[in-house]
Each structure stands twice: as structure tokens, then as C-alpha cells.
N, C-alpha and C. Protein backbone atom coordinates (compact mmCIF):
# COMPACT_ATOMS: atom_id res chain seq x y z
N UNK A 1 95.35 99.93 114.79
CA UNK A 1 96.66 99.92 114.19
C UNK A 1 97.66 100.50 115.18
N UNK A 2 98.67 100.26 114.85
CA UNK A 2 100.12 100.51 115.65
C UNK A 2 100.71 101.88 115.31
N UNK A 3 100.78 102.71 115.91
CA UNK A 3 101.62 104.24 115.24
C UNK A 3 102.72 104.06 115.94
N UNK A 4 103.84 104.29 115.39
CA UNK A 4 105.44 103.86 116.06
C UNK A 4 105.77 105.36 115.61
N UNK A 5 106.43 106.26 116.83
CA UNK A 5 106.71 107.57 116.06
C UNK A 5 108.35 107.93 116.62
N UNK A 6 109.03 108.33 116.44
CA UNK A 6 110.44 108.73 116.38
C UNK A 6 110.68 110.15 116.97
N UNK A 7 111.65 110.30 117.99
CA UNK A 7 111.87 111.40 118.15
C UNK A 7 111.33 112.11 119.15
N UNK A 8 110.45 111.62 119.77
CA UNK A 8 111.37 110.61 121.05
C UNK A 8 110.49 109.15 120.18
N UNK A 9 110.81 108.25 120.53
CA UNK A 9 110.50 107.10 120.47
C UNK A 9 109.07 106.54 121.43
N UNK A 10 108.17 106.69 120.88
CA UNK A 10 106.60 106.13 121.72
C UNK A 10 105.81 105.47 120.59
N UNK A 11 104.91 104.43 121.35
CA UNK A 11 104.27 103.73 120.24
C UNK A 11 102.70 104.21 121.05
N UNK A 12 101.89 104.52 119.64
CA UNK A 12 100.26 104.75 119.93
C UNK A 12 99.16 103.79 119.47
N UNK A 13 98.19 103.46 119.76
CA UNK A 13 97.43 102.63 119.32
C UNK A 13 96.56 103.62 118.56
N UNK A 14 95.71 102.92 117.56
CA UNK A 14 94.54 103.87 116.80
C UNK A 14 93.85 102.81 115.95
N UNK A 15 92.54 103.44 117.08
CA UNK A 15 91.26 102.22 116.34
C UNK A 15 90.54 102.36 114.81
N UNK A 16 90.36 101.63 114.23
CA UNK A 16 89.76 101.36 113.21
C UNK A 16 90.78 101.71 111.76
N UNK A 17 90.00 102.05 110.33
CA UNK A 17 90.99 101.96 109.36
C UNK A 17 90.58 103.60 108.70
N UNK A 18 91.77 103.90 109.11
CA UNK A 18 92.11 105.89 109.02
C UNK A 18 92.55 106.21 107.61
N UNK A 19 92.58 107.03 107.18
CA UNK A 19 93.26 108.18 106.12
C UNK A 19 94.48 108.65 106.93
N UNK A 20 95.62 108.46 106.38
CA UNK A 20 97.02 108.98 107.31
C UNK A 20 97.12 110.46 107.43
N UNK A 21 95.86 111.48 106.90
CA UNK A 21 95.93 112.66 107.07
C UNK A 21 95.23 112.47 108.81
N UNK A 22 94.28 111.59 108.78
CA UNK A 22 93.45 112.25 109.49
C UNK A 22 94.44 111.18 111.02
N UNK A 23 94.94 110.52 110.95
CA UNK A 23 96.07 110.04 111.84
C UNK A 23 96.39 111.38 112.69
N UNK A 24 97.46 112.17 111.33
CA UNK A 24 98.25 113.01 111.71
C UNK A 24 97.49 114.25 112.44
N UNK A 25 96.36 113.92 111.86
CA UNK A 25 95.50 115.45 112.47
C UNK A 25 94.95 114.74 113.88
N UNK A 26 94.73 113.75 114.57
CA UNK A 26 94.36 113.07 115.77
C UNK A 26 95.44 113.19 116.54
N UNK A 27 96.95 112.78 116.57
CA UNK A 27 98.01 113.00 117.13
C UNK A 27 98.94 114.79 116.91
N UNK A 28 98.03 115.59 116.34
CA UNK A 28 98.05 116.92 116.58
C UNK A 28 99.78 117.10 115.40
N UNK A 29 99.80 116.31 114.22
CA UNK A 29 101.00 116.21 113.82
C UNK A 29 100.90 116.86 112.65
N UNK A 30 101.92 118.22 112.12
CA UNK A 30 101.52 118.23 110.76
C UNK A 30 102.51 117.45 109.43
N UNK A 31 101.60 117.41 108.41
CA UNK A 31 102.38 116.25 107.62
C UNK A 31 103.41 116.51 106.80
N UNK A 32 103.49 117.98 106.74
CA UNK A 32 104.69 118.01 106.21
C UNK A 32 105.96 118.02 106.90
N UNK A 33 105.96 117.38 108.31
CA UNK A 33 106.99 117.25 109.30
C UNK A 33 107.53 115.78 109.47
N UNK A 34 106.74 115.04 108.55
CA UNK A 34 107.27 113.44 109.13
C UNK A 34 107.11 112.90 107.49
N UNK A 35 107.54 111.69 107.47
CA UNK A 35 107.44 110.53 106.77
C UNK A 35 106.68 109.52 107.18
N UNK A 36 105.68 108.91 106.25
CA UNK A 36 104.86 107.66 107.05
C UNK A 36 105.36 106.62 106.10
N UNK A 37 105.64 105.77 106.84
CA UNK A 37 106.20 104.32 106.32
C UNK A 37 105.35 103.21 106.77
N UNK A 38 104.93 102.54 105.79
CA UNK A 38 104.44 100.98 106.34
C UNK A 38 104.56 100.24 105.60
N UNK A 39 105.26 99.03 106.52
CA UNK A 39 105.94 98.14 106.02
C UNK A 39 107.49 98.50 104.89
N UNK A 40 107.40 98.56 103.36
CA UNK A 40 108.96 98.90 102.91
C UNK A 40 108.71 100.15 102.19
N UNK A 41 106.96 100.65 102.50
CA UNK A 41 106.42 101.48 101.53
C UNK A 41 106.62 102.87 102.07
N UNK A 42 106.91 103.82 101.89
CA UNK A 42 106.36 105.45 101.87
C UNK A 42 105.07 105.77 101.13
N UNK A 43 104.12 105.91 102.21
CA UNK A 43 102.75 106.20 101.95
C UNK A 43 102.39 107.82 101.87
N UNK A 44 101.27 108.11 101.32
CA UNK A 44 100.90 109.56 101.31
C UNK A 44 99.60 109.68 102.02
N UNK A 45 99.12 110.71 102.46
CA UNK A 45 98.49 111.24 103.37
C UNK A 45 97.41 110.90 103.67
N UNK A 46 97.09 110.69 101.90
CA UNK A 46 95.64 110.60 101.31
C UNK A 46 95.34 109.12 101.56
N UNK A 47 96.64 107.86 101.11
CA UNK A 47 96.34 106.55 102.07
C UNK A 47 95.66 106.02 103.28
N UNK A 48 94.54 105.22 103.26
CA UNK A 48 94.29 104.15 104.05
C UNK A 48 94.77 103.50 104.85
N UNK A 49 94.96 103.28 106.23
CA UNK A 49 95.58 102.45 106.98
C UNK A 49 94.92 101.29 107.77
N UNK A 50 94.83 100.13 107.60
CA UNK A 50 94.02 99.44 107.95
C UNK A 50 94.22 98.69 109.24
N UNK A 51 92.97 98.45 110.26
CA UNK A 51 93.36 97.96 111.34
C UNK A 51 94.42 96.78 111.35
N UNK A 52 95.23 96.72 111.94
CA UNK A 52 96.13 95.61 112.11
C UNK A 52 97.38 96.25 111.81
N UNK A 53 97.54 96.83 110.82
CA UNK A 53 98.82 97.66 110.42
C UNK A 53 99.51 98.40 111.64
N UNK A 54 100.78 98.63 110.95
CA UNK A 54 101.56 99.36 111.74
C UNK A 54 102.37 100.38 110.49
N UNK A 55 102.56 101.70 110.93
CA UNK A 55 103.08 102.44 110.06
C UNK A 55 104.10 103.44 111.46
N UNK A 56 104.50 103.81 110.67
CA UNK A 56 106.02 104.27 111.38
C UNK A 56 106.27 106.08 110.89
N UNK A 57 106.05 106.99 112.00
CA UNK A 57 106.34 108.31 112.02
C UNK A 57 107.95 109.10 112.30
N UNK A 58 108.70 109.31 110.61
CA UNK A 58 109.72 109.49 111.02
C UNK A 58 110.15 111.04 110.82
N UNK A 59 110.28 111.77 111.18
CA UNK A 59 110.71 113.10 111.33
C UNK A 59 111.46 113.49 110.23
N UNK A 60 110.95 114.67 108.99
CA UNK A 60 111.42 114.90 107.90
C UNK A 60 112.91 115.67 108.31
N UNK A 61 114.42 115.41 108.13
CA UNK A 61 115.65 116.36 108.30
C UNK A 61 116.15 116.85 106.97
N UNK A 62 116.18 117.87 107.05
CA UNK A 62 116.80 118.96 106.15
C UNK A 62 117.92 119.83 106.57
N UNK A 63 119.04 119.72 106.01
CA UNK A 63 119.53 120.65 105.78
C UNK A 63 120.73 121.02 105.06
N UNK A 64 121.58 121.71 105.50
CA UNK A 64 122.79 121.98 104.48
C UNK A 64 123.98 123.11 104.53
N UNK A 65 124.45 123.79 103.92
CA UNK A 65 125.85 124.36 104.47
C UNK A 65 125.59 125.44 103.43
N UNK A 66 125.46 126.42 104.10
CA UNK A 66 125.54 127.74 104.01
C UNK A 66 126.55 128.47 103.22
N UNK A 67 126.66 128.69 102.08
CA UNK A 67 128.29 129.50 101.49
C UNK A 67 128.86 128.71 100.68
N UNK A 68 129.91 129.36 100.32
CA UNK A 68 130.97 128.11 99.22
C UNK A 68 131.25 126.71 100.14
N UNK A 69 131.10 125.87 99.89
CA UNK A 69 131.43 124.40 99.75
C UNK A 69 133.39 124.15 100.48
């Protein structure tokens, strides 16, 4: 499968059909730092990814403004 990751922008290959935890734990990523997308879906961790696929690593942003508005 295809790992497309953001931030900087690099694409990884990864053989066979993974658990997207164990993706993130091969590319040293933790999961509560990204979003996995494949195809129009937001997948969870615990998901299957099957050879041929491509899923997409996008960097979770948070934030917000401090004080009265």
C-alpha cells in the first residue's frame, strides 16, 4: 500500500494488509498526531488496510485564542 504523509510531503510504500495502528507504530508515528484518510473515509486505528490502497497521513491542528474573544 501507498502511505502519502503531510508535513513535509513524502510518500512510503508498505507491504502487505496492516492494522493502521501498527502502520503508525512502523513509521515511528503516534496516532493521536495525525488523521488517516482513505479514499473519502476517516479511518480508525483499529482498521485494516489492504494491499493496493492508499491512505493519507494528515497532521492533527489545534488551536485557539487565549482570553476574551
Amino acid at each position: 500500500m501507498r502511505v502519502i504523509l503531510r508535513n513535509p510531503r513524502r510518500e512510503v510504500d508498505v507491504a502487505g494488509n496492516r492494522r493502521v495502528k501498527d502502520i503508525l507504530r512502523e513509521l515511528d508515528i503516534m496516532p493521536e498526531t495525525v488523521l488517516v484518510i482513505c479514499g473519502d473515509d476517516l479511518i480508525t486505528a483499529d482498521q485494516v488496510v489492504r494491499e493496493g490502497d492508499t491512505i493519507e497521513l494528515r497532521p492533527v491542528m489545534s488551536g485557539g485564542r487565549a482570553g476574551p474573544a
